[in-house]
PDB file of N, CA and C in Angstrom:
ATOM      1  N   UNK A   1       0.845  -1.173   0.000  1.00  0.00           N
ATOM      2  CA  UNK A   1       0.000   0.000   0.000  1.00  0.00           C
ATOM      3  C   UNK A   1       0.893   1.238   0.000  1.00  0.00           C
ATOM      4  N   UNK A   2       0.352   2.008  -0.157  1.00  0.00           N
ATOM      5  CA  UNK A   2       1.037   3.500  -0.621  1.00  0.00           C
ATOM      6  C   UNK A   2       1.082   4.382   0.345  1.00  0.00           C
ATOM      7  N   UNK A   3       2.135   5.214   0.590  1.00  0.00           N
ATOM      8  CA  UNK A   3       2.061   6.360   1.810  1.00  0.00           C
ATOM      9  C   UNK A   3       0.645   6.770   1.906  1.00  0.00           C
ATOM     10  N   UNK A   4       0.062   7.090   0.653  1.00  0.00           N
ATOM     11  CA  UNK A   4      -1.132   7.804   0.650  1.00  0.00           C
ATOM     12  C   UNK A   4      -2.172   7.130   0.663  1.00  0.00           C
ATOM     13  N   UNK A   5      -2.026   5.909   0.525  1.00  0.00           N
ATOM     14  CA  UNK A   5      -2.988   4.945   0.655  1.00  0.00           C
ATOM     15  C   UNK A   5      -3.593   4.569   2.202  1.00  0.00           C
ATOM     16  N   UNK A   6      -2.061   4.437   3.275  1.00  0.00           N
ATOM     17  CA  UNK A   6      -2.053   4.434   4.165  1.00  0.00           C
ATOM     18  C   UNK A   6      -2.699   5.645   5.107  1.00  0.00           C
ATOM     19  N   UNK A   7      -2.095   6.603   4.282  1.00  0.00           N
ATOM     20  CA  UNK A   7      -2.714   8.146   5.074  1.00  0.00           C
ATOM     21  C   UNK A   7      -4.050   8.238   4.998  1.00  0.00           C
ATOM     22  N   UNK A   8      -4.495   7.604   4.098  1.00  0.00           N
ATOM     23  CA  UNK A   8      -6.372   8.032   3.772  1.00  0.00           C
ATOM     24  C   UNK A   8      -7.213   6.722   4.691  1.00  0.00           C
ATOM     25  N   UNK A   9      -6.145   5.210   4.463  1.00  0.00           N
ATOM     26  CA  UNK A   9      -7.207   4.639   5.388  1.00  0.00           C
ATOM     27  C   UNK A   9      -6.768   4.849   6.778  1.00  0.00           C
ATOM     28  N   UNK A  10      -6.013   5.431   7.391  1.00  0.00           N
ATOM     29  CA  UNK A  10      -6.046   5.773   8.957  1.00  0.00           C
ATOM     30  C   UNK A  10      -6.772   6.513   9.606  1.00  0.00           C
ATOM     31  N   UNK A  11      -6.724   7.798   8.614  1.00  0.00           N
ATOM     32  CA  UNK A  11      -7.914   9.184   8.248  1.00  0.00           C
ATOM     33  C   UNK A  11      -9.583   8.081   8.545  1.00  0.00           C
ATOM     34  N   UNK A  12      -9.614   7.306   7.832  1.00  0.00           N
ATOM     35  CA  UNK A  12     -10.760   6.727   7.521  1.00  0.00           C
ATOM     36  C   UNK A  12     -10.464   5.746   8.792  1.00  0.00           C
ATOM     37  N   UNK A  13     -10.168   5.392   9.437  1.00  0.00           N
ATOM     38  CA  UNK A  13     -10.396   4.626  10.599  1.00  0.00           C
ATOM     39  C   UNK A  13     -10.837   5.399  11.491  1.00  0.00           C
ATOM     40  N   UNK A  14      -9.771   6.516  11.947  1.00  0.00           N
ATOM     41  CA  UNK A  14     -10.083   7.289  12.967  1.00  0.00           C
ATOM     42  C   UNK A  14     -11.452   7.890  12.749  1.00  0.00           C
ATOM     43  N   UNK A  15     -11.811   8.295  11.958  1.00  0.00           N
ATOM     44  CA  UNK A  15     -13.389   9.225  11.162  1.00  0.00           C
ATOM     45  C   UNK A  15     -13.895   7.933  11.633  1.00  0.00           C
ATOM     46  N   UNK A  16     -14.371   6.542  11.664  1.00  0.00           N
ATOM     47  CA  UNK A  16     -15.001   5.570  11.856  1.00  0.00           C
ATOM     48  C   UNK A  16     -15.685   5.424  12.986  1.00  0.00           C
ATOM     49  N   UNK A  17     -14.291   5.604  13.937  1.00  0.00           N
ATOM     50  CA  UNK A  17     -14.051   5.341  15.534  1.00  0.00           C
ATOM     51  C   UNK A  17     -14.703   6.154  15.787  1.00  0.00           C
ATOM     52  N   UNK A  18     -14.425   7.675  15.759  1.00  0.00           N
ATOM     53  CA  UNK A  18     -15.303   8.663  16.093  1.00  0.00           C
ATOM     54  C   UNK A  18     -16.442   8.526  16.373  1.00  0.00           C
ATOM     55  N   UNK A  19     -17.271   8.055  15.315  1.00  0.00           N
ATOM     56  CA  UNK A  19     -18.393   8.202  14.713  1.00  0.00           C
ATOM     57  C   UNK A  19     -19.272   7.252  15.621  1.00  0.00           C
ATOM     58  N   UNK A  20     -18.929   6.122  16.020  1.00  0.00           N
ATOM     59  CA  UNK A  20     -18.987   4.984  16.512  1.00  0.00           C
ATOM     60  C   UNK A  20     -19.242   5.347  18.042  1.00  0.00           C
ATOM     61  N   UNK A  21     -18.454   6.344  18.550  1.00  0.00           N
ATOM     62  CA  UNK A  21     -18.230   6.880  19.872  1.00  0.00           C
ATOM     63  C   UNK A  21     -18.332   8.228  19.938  1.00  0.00           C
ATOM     64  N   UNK A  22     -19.577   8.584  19.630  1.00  0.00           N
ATOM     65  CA  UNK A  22     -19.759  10.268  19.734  1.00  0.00           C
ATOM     66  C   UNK A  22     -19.525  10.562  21.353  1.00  0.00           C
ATOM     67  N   UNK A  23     -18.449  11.482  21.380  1.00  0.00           N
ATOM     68  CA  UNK A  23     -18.315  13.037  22.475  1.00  0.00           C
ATOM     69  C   UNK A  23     -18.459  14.110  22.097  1.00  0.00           C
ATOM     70  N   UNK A  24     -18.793  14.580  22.895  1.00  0.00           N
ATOM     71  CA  UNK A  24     -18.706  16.459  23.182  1.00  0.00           C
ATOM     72  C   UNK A  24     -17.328  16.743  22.093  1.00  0.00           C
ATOM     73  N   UNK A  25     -17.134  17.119  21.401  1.00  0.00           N
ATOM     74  CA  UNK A  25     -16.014  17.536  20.542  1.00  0.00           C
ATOM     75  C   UNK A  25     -15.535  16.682  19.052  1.00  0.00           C
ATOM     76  N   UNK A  26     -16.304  15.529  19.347  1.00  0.00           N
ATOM     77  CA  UNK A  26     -15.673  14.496  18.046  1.00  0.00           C
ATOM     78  C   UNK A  26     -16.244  15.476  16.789  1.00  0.00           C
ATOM     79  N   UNK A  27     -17.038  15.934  17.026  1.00  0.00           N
ATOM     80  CA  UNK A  27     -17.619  16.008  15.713  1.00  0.00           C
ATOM     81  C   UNK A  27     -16.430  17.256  14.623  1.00  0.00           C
ATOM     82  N   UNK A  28     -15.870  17.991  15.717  1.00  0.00           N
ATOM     83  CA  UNK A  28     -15.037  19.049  15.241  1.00  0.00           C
ATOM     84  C   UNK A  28     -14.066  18.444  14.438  1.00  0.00           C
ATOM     85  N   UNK A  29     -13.841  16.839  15.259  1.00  0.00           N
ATOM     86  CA  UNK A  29     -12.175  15.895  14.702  1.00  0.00           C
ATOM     87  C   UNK A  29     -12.945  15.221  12.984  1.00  0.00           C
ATOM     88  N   UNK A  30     -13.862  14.938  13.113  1.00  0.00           N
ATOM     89  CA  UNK A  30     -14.260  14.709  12.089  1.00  0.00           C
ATOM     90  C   UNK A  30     -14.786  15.215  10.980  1.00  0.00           C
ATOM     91  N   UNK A  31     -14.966  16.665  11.233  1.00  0.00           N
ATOM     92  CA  UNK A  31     -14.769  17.633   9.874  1.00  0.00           C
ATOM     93  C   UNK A  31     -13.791  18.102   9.566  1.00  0.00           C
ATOM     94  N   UNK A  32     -13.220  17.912  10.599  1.00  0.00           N
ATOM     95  CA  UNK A  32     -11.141  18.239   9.733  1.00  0.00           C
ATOM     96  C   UNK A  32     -10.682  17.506   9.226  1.00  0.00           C
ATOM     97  N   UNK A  33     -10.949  15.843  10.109  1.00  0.00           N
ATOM     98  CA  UNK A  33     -10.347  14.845   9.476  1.00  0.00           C
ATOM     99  C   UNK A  33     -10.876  14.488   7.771  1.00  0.00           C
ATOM    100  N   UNK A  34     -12.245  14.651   7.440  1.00  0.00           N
ATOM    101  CA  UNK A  34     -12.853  14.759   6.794  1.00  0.00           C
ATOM    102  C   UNK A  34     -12.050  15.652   5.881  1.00  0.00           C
ATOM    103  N   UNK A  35     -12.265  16.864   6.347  1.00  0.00           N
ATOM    104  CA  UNK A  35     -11.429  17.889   5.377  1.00  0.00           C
ATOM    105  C   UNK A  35      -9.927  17.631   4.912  1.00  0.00           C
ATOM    106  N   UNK A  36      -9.065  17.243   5.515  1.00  0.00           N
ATOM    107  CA  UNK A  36      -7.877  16.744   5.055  1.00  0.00           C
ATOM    108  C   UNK A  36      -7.970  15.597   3.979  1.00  0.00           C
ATOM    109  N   UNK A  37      -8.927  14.713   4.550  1.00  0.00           N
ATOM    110  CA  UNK A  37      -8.998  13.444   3.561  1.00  0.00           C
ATOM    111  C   UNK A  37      -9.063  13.747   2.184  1.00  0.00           C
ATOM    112  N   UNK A  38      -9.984  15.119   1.904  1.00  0.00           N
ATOM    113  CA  UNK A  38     -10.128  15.343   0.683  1.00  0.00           C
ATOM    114  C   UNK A  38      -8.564  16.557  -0.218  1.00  0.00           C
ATOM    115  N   UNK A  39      -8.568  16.865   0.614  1.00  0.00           N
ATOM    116  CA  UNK A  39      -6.828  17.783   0.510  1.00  0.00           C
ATOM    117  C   UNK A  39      -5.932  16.205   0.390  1.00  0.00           C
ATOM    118  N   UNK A  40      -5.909  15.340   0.987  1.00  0.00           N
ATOM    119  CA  UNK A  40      -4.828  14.428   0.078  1.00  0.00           C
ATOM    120  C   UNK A  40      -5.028  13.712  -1.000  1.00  0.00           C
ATOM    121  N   UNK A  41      -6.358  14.118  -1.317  1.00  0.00           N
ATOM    122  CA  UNK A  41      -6.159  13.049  -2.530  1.00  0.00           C
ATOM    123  C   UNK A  41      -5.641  13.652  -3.523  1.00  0.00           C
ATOM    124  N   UNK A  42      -5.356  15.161  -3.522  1.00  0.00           N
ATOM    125  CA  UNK A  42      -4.576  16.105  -4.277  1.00  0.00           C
ATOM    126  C   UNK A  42      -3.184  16.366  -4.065  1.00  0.00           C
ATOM    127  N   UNK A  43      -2.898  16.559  -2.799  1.00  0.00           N
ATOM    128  CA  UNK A  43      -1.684  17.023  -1.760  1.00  0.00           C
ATOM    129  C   UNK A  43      -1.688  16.563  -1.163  1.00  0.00           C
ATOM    130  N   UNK A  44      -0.627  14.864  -0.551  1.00  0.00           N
ATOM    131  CA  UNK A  44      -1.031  14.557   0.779  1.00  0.00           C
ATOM    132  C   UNK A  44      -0.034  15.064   1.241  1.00  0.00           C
ATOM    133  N   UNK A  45       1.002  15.896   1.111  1.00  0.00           N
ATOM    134  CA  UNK A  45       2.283  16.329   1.882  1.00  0.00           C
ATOM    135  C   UNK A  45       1.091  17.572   2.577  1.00  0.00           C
ATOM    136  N   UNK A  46       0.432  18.573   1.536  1.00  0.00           N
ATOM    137  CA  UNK A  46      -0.502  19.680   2.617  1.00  0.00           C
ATOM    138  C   UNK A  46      -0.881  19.158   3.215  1.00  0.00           C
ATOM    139  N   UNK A  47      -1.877  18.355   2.878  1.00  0.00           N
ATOM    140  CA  UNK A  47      -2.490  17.339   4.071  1.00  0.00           C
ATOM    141  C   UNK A  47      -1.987  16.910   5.439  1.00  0.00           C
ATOM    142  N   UNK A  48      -1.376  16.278   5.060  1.00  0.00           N
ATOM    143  CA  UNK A  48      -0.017  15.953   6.241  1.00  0.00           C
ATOM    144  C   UNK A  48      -0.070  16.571   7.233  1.00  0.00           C
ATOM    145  N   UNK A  49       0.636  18.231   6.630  1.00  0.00           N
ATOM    146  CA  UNK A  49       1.034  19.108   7.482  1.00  0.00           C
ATOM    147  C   UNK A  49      -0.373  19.598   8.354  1.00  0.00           C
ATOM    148  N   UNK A  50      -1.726  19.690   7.767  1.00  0.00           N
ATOM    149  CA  UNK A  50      -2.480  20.439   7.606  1.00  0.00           C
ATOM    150  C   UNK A  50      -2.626  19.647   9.389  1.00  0.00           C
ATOM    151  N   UNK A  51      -2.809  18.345   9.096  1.00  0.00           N
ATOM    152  CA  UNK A  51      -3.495  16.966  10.085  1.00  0.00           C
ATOM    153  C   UNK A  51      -2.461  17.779  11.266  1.00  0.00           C
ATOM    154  N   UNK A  52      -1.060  17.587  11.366  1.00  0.00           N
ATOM    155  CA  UNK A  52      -0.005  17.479  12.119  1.00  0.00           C
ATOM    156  C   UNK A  52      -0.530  18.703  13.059  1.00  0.00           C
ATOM    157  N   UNK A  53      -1.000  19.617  11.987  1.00  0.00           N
ATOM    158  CA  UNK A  53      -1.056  21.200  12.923  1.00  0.00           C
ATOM    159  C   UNK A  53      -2.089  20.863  13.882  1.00  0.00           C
ATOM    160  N   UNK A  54      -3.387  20.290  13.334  1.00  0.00           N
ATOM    161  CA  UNK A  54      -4.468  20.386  13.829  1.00  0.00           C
ATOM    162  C   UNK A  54      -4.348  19.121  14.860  1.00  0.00           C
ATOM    163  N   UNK A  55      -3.393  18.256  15.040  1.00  0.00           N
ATOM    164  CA  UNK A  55      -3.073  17.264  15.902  1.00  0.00           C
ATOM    165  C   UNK A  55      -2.783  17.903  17.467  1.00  0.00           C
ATOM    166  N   UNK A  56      -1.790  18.875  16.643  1.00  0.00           N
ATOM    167  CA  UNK A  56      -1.042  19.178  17.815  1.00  0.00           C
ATOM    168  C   UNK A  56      -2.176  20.265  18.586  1.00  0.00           C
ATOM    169  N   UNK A  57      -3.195  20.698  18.013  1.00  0.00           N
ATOM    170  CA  UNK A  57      -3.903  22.207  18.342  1.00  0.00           C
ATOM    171  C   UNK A  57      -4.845  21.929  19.030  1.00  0.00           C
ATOM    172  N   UNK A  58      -5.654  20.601  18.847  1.00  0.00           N
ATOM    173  CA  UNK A  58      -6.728  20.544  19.391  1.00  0.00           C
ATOM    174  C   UNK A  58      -7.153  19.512  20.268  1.00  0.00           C
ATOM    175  N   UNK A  59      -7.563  19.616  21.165  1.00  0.00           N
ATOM    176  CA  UNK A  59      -7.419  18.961  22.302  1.00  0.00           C
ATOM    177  C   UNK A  59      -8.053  17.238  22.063  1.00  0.00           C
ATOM    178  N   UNK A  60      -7.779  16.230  22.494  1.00  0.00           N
ATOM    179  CA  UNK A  60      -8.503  15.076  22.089  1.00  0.00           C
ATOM    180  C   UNK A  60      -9.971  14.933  23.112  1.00  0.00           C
ATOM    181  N   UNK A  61     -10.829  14.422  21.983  1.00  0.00           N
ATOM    182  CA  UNK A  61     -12.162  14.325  22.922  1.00  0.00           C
ATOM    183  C   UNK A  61     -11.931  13.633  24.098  1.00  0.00           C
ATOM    184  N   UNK A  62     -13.343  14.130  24.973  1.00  0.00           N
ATOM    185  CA  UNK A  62     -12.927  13.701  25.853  1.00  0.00           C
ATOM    186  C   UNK A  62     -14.092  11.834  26.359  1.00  0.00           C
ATOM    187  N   UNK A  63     -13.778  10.398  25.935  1.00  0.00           N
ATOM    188  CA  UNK A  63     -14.043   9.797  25.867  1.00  0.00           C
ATOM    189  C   UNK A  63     -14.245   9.139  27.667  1.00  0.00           C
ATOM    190  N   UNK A  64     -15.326   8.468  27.922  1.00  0.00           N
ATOM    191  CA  UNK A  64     -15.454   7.600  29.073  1.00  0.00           C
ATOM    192  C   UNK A  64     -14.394   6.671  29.308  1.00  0.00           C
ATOM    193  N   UNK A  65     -14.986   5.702  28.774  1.00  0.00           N
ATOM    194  CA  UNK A  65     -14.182   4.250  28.798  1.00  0.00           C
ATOM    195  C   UNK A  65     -12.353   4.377  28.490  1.00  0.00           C
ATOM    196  N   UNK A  66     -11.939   3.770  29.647  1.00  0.00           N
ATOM    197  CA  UNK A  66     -10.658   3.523  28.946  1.00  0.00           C
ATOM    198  C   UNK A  66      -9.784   2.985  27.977  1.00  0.00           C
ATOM    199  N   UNK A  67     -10.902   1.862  27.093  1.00  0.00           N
ATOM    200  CA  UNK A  67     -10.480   1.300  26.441  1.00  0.00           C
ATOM    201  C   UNK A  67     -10.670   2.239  25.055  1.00  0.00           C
ATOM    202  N   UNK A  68     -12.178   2.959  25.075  1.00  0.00           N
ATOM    203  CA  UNK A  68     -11.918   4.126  24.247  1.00  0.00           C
ATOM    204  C   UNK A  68     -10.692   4.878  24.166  1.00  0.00           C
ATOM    205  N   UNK A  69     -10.583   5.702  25.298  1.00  0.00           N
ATOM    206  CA  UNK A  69      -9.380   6.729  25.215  1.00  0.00           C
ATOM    207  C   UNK A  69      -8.088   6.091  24.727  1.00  0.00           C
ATOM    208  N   UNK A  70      -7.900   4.385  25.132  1.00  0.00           N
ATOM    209  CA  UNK A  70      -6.716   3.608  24.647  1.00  0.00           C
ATOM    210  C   UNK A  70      -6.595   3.472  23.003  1.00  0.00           C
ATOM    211  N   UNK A  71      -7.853   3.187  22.447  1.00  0.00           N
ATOM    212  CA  UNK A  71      -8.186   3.286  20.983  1.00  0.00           C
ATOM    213  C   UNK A  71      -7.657   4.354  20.290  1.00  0.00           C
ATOM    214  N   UNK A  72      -8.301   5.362  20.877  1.00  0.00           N
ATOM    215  CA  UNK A  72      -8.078   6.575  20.136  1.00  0.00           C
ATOM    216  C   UNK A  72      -6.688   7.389  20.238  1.00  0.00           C
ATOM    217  N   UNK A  73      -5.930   6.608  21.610  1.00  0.00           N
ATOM    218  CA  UNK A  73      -4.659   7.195  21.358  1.00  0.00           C
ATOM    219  C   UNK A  73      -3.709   6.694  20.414  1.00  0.00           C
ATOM    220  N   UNK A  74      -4.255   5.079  20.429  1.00  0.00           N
ATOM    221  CA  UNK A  74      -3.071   4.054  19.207  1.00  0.00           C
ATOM    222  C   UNK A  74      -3.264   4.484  17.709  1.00  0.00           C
ATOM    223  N   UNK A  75      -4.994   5.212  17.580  1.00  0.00           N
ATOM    224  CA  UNK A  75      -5.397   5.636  16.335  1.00  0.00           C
ATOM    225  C   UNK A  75      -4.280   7.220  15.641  1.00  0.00           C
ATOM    226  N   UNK A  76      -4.611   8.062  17.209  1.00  0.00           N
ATOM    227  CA  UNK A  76      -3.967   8.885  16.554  1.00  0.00           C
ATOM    228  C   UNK A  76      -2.765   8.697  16.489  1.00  0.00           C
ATOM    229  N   UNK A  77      -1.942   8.125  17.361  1.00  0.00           N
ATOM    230  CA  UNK A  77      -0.406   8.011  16.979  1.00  0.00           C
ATOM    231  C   UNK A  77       0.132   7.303  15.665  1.00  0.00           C
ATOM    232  N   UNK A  78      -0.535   6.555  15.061  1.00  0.00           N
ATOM    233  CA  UNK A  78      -0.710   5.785  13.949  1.00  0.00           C
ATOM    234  C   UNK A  78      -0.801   6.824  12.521  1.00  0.00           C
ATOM    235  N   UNK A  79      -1.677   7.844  13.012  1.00  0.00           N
ATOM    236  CA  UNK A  79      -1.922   8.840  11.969  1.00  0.00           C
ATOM    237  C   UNK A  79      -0.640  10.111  12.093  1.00  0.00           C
ATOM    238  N   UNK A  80       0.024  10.309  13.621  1.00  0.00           N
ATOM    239  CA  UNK A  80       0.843  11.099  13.364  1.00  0.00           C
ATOM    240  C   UNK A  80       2.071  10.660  12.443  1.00  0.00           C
ATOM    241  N   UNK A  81       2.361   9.268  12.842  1.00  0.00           N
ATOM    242  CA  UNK A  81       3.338   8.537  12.323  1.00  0.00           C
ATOM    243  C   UNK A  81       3.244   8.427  10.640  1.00  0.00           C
ATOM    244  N   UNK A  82       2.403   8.314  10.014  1.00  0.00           N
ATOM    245  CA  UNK A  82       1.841   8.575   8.538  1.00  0.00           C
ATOM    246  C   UNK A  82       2.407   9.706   8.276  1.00  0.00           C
ATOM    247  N   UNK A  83       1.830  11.243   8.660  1.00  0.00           N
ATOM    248  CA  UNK A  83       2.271  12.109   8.747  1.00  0.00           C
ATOM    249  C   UNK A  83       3.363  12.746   8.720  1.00  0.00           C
ATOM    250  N   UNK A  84       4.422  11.840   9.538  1.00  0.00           N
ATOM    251  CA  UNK A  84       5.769  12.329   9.764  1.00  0.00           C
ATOM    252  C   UNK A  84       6.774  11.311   8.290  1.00  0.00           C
ATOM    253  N   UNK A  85       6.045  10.713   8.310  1.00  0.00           N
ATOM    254  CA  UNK A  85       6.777   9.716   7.022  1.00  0.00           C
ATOM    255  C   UNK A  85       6.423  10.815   5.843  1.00  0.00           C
ATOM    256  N   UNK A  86       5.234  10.756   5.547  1.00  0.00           N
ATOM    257  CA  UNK A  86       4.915  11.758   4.455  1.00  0.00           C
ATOM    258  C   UNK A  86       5.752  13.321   4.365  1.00  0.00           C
ATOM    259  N   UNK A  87       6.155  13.594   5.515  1.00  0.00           N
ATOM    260  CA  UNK A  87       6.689  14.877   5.263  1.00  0.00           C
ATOM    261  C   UNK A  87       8.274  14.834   5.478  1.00  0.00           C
ATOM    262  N   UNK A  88       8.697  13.543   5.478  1.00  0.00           N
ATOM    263  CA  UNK A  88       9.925  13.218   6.196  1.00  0.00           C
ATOM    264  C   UNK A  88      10.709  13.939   6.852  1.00  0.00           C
ATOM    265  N   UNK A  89      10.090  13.589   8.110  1.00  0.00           N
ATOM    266  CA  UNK A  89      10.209  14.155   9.722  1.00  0.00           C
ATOM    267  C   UNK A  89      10.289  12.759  10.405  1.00  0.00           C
TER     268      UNK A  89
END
């Protein structure tokens, strides 16, 4: 599979998970994530960067269960790691 292949289905996992587990805030992660998805299928290096900024900016929902919050941290680190390959960082 392809950097970008990889970048869009992680994008698309995490958007899944979300969705699956609505909080107070997911919905914000999932119109960005959303929004990037469509910025890489043109640019995934903007993309990339775009995700990385908005990684670092916005706070992670805030989920009950621990096994949630465990999910969603392996999800996003998975997607930063995409990210940092794509921009080689």
């Amino acid at each position: 599979m392809s950097v970008n292949g990889e970048y869009q289905r992680i994008l698309s996992n995490l958007v899944a998970f979300l969705e699956r587990t609505p909080v107070p805030g997911s919905e914000d992660w999932i119109r960005e994530l959303e929004a990037t998805a469509r910025v890489g299928r043109d640019n995934v290096s903007q993309a990339a960067d775009r995700t990385l900024a908005f990684l670092q900016e916005q706070p992670a929902p805030s989920f009950a269960s621990p096994l949630e919050i465990e999910e969603f941290a392996r999800l996003q680190e998975h997607l930063t790691s995409i990210c940092s390959v794509v921009l080689g960082r």
